[in-house]
Protein backbone atom coordinates (compact mmCIF):
# COMPACT_ATOMS: atom_id res chain seq x y z
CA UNK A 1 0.00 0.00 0.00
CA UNK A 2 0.99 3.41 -1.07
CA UNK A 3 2.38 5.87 1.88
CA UNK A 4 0.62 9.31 2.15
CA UNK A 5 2.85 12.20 1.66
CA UNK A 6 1.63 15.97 2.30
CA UNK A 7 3.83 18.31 1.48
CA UNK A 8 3.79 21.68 3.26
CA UNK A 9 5.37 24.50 1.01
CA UNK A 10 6.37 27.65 2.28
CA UNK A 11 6.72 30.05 -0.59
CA UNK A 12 8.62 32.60 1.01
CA UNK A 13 11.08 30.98 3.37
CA UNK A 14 15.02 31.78 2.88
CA UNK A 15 13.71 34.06 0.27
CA UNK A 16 14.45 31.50 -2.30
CA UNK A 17 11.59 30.61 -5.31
CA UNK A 18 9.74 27.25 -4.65
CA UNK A 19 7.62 27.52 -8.24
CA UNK A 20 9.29 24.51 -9.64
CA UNK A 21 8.95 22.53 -6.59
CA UNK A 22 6.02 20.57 -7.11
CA UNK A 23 7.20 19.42 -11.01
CA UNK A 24 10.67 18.16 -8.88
CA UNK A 25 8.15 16.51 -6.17
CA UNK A 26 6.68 14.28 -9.10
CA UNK A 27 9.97 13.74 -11.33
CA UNK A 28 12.09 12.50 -8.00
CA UNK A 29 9.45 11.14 -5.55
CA UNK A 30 8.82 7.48 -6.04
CA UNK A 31 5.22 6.98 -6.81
CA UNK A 32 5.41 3.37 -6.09
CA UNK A 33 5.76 3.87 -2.73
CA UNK A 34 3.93 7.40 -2.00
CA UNK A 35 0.84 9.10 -2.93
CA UNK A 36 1.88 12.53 -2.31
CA UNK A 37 -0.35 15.87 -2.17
CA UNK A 38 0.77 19.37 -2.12
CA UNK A 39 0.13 22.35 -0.39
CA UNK A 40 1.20 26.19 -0.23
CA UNK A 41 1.33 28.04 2.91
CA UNK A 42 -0.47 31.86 2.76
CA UNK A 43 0.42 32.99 6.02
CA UNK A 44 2.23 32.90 9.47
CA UNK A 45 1.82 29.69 11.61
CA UNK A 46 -0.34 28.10 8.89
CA UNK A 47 1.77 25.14 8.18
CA UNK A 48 1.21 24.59 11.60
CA UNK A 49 -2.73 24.39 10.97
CA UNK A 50 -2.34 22.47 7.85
CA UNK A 51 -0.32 19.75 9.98
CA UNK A 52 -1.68 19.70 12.53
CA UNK A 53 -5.48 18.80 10.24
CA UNK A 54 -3.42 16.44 8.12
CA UNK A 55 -1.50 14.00 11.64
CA UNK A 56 -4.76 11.75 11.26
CA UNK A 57 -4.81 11.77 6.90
CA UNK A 58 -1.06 11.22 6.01
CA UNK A 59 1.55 9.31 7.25
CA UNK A 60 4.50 11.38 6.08
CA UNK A 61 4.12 15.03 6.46
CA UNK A 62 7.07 17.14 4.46
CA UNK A 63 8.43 20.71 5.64
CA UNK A 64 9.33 22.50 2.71
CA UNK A 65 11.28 25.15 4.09
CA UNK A 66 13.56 26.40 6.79
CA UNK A 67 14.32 25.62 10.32
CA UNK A 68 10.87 27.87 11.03
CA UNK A 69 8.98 26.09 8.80
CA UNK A 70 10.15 23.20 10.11
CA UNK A 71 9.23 24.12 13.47
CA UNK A 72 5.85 25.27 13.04
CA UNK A 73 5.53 21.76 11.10
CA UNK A 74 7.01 19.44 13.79
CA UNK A 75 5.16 21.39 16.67
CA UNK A 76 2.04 19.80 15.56
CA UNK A 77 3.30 16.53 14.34
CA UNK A 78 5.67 15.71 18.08
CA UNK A 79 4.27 12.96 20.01
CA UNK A 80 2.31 11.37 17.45
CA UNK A 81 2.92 8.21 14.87
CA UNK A 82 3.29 10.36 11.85
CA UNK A 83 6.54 11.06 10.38
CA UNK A 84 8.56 14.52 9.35
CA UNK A 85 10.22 14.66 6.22
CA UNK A 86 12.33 17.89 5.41
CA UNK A 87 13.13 19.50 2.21
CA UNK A 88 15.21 22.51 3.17
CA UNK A 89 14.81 25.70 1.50
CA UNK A 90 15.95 28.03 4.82
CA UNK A 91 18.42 30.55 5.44
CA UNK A 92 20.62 28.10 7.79
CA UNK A 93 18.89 24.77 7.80
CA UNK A 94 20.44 23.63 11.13
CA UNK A 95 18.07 20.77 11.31
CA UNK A 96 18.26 19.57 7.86
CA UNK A 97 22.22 19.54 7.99
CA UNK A 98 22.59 17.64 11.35
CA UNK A 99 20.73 14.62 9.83
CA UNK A 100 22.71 14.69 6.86
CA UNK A 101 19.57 15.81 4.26
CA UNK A 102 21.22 16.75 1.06
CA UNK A 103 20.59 20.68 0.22
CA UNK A 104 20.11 19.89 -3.68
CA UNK A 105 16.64 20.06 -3.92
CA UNK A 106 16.59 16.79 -6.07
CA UNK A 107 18.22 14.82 -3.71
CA UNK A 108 16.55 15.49 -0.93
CA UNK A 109 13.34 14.23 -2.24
CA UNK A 110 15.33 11.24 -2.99
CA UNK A 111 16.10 10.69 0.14
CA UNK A 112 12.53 10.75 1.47
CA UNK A 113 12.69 7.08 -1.30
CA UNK A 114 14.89 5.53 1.42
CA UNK A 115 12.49 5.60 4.41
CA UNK A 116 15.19 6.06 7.00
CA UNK A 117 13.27 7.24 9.75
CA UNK A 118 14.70 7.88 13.21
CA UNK A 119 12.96 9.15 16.39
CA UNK A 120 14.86 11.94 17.80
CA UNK A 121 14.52 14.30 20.78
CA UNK A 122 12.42 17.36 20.89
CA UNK A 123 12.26 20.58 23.88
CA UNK A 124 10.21 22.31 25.10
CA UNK A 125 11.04 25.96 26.25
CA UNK A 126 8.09 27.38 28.43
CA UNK A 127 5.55 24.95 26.62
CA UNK A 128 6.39 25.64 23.13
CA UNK A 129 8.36 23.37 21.09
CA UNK A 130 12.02 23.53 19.49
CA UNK A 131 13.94 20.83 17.67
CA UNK A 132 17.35 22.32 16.51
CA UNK A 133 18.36 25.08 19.14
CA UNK A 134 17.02 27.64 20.66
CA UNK A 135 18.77 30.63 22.66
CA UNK A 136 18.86 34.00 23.90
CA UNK A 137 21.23 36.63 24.35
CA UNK A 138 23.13 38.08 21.35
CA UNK A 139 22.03 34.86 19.04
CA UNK A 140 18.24 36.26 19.93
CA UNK A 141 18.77 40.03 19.97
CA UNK A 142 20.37 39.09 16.01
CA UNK A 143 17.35 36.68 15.06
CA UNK A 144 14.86 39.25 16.31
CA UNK A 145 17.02 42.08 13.97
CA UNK A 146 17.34 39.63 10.83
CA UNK A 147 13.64 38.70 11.18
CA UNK A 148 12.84 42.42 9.98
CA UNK A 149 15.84 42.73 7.43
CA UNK A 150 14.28 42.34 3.75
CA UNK A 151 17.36 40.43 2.71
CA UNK A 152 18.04 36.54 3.25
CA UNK A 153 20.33 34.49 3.44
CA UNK A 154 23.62 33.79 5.31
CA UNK A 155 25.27 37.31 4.13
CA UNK A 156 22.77 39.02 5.38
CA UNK A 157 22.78 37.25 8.94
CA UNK A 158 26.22 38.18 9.45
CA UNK A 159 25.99 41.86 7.86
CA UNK A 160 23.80 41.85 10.94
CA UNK A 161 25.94 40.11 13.45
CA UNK A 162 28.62 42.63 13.01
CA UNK A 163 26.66 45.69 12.94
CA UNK A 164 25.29 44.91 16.52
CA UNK A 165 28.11 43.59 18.08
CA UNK A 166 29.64 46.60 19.21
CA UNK A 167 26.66 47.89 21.03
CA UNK A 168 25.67 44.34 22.55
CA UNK A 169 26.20 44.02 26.31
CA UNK A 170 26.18 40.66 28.10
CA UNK A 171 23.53 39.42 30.63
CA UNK A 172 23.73 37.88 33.96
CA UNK A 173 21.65 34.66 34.29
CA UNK A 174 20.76 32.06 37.15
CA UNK A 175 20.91 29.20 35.44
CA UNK A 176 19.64 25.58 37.11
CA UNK A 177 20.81 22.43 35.50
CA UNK A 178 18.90 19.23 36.79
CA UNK A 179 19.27 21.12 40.25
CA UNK A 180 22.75 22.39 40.78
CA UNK A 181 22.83 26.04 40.03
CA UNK A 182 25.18 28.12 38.17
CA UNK A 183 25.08 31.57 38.00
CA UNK A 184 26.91 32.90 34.65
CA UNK A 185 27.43 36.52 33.31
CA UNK A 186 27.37 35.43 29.37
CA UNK A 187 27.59 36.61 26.05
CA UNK A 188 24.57 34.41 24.62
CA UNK A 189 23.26 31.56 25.45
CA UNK A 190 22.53 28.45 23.20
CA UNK A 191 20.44 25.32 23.72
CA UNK A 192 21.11 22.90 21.49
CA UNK A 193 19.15 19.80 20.64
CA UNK A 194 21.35 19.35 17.52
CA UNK A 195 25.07 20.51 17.43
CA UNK A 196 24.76 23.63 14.79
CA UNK A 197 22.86 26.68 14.08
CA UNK A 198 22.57 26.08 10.11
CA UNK A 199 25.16 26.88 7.41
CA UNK A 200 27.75 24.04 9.47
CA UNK A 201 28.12 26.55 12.19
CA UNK A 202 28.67 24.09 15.43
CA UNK A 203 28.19 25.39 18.61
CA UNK A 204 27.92 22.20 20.39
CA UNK A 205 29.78 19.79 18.27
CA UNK A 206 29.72 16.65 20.31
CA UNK A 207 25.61 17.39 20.81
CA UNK A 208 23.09 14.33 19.79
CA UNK A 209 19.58 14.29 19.27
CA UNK A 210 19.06 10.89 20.49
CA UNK A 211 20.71 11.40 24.17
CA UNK A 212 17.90 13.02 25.94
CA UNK A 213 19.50 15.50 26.72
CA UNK A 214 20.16 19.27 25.82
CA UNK A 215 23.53 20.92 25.74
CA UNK A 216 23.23 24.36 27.46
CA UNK A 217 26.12 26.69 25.70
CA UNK A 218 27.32 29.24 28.15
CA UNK A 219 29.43 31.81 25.60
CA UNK A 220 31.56 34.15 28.06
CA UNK A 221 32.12 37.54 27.23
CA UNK A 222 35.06 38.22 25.01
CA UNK A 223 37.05 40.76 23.47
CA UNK A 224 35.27 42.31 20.59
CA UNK A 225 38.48 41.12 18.64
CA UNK A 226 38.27 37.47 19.12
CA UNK A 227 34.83 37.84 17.43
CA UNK A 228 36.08 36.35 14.27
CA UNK A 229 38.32 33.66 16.09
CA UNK A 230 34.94 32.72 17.87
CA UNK A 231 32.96 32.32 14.49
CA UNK A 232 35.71 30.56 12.69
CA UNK A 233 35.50 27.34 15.97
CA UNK A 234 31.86 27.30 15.13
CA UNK A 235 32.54 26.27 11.51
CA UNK A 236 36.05 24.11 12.67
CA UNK A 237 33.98 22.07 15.13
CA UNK A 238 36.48 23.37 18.17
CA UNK A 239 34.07 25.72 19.89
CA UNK A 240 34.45 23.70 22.85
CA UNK A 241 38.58 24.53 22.99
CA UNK A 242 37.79 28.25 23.60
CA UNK A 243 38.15 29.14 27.22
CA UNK A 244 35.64 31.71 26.62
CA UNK A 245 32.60 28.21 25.93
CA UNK A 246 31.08 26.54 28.82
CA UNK A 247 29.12 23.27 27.80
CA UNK A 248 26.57 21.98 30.48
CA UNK A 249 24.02 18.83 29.86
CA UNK A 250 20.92 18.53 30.94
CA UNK A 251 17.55 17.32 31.17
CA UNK A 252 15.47 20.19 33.02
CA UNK A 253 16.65 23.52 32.67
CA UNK A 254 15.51 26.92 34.19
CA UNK A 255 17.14 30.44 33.33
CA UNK A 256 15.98 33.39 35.17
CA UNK A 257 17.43 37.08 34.09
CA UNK A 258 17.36 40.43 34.98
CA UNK A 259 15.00 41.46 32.49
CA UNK A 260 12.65 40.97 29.77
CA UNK A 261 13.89 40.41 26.44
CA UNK A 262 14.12 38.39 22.97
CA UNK A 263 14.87 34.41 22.38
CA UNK A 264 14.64 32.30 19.84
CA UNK A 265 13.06 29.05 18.99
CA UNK A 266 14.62 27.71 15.57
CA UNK A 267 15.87 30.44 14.71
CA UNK A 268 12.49 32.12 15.13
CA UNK A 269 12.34 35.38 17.58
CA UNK A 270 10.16 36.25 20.27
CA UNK A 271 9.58 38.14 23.78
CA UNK A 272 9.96 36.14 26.88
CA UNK A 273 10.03 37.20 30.36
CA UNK A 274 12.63 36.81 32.80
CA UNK A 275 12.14 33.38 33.19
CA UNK A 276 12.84 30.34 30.65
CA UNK A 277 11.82 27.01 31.78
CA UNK A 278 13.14 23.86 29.27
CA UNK A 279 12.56 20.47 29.37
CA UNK A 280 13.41 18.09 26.80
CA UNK A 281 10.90 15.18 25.37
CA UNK A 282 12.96 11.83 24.35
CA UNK A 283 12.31 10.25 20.85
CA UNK A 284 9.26 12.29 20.49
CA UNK A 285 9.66 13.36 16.95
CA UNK A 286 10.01 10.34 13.72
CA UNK A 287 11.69 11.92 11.37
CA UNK A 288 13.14 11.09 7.59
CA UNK A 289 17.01 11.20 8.15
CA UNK A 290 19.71 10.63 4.83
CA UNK A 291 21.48 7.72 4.77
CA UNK A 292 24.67 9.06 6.50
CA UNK A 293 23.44 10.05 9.62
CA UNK A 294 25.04 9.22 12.81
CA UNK A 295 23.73 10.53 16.04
């Protein structure tokens, strides 16, 4: 019996053209083994409606998109039997890279012809769900900037990066770890489900999906001139050799700071309060992997 297959296209994610993706979806996709349909997103948060109506209907459901898209996708699939498949069309694609999904277009539809499906960790910070990394600090205050920058892309996320570094002061934070505490003045902080942000940027290189268990990235303050030194670990996978990177697992995390202000959830920005409560949710999420993934 045929497998259902929606996919969920978002036409305006990484500001890249999708118009040809549906003729790729039927020239790559084997029909012998899926009976796909396809679908266009028209608005914010409504690939999370269309998933969350189609859990019941389709056994595969596919993220065309970002690490957003993929969010707002996954957030109503976690949990449940049905399985995510990703075709990434983001500006970073953190997700999609960790589990080794080709970025060619072609191939990554492909892939989905394999049927390697894993079941990998998801979090949860304050009730809503993440699946890459999530963060606040400078990683926020930039994703909350770059969400209202009409450019895309990776150029334009670090144009942005270095334009608000300067100004950017560090935070203090009380930080609880499965109940020993830590108090931390810090640059940013990441949590990361998978090792990277997107683009092969690692902040947590040695981080798993399948551990149960989220790495909380403590980045000290530095000097403004090891900024570069600091992004070039990130895409050598030696993050962890800087003195100025604290890496602390855990299953239950709280964060309390001084004040209001922005975090992230894939990538995607919002306004949180002073307090950040984050619990992660073992092998909650089936997901299509490529064939070279290795937790």
């Amino acid at each position: 019996m045929k497998r259902k297959a929606l996919f969920i296209i978002n036409p305006v994610s990484g500001g890249k053209k999708k118009d040809d993706v549906p003729d790729l979806i039927q020239k790559n996709l084997d029909t012998n083994l899926f009976d796909p349909a396809i679908v266009f997103t028209d608005s914010a948060m409504h690939g999370s409606q269309l998933a969350a109506d189609a859990v019941d209907q389709y056994e595969y459901i596919i993220a065309v998109g970002g690490d957003g898209t993929v969010n707002e996708i996954a957030s109503s699939i976690a949990g449940t039997n049905t399985i995510l498949g990703i075709i990434p069309f983001g500006s970073g694609n953190g997700l999609a890279r960790f589990l080794s999904i080709p970025m060619n277009t072609k191939k990554a539809i492909r892939t989905l012809n394999d049927q390697h499906v894993e079941a990998i960790d998801s979090a949860k910070m304050n009730g809503q769900w993440f699946f890459n990394m999530a963060g606040m600090g400078f990683d926020a205050h930039i994703s909350e900037v770059f969400s209202h920058d009409k450019t895309r892309g990776f150029g334009a996320y670090v144009r942005s990066a270095f334009r608000e570094i300067t100004n950017y002061k560090p935070e203090n934070y009380h930080i609880e770890i499965d109940g020993v505490v830590y108090d931390r003045e810090a640059f940013m902080l990441s949590f990361a489900n998978s090792s990277q942000y997107g683009n092969n940027a690692h902040v947590s290189p040695d981080a798993s999906v399948q551990d149960g268990l989220i790495d909380v990235c403590i980045i000290k303050p530095f000097p403004l001139y090891r900024f570069p030194e600091m992004g070039i670990r990130m895409f050598t996978k030696t993050s962890t050799g800087s003195k100025y990177v604290e890496i602390i697992r855990g299953k239950n995390i709280l964060i309390r700071r001084t004040k209001d202000g922005p975090v992230h959830l894939d990538g995607e920005p919002q306004m949180l309060g002073i307090e950040a409560e984050i619990k992660v949710v073992p092998g909650s999420l089936r997901i299509v992997t490529g064939p070279a993934f290795k937790s």
